[in-house]
Protein backbone atom coordinates (compact mmCIF):
# COMPACT_ATOMS: atom_id res chain seq x y z
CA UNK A 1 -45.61 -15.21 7.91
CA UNK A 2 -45.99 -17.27 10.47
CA UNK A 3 -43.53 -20.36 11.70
CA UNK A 4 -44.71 -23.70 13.24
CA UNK A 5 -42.31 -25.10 15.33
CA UNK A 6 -42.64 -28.78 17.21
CA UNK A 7 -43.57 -28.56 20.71
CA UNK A 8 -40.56 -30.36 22.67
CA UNK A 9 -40.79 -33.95 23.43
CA UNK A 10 -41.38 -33.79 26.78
CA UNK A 11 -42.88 -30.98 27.25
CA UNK A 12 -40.02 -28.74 28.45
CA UNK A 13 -38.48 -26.18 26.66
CA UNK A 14 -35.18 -27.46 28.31
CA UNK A 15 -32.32 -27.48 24.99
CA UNK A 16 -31.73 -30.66 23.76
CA UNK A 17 -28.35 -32.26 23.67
CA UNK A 18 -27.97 -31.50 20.22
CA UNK A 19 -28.95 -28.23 20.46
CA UNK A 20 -26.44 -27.72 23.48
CA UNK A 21 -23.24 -29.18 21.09
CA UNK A 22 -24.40 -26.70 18.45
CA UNK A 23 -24.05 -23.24 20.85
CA UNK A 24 -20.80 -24.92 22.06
CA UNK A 25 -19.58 -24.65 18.29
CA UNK A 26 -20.81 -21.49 17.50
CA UNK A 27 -18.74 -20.20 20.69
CA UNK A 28 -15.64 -22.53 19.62
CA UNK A 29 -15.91 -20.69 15.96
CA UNK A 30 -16.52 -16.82 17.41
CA UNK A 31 -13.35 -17.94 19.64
CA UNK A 32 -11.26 -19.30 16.51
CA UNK A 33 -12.25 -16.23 14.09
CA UNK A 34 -11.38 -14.18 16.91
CA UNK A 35 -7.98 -15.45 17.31
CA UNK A 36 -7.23 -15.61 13.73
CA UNK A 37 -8.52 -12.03 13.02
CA UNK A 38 -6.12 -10.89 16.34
CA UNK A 39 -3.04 -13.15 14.71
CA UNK A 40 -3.93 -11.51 10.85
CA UNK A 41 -3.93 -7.69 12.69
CA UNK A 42 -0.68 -8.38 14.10
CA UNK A 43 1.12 -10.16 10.80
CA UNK A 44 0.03 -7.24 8.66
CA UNK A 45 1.28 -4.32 11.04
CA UNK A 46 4.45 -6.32 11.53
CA UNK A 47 4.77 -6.65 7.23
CA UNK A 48 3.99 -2.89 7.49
CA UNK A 49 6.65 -2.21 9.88
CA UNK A 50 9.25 -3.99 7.89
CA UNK A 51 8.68 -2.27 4.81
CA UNK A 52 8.45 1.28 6.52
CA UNK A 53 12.24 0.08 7.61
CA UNK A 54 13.12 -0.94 4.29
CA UNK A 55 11.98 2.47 2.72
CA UNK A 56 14.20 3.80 4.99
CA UNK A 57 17.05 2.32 4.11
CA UNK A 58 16.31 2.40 0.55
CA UNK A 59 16.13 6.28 1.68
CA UNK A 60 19.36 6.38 3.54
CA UNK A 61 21.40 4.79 0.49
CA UNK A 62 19.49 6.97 -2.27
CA UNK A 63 21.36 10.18 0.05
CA UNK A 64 24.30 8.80 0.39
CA UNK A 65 24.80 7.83 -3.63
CA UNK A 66 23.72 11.60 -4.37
CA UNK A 67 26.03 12.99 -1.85
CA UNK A 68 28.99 11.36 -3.13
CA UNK A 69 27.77 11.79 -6.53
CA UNK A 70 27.86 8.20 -7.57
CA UNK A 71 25.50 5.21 -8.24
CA UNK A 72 27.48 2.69 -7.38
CA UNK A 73 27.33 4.19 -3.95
CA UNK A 74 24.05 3.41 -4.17
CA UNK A 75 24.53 -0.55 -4.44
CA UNK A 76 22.18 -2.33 -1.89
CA UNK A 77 23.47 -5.35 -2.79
CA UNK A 78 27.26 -4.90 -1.60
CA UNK A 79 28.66 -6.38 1.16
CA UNK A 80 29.67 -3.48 2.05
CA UNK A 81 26.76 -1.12 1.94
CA UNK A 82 25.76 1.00 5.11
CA UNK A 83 22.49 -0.65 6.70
């Protein structure tokens, strides 16, 4: 297959202005996707870290409800329950 293109208007194969604004906002959108795939990495590893410390406390009050051999030991909504 073979693709015609217009020779340039004046004869150089300089870019034309529009052209030039179009490479300027593919770099602005690698930049952008960039950023927001960097800002999504972090927000999931910190949502992962937060629920790695909630299992552990969920952990920590499951052992200390069967130590003492009670449920309401267990009670993660207390005021007083050991974080």
């Amino acid at each position: 297959m073979t693709m015609n293109f217009p020779a340039p208007r004046n004869g150089s194969l300089s870019r034309e202005p529009s052209t030039e604004k179009s490479c300027a906002h593919t770099v602005e959108n690698r930049e952008l996707a960039h950023r927001w795939h960097e800002e999504s990495k972090r927000r999931y590893e910190e949502l992962a870290h937060q629920w790695l410390q909630l299992a552990e406390q969920r952990q920590r009050w499951f052992t200390i409800g069967l130590k003492e051999g009670k449920v309401s030991a267990c009670n993660t909504f207390s005021p007083t329950a050991q974080i």
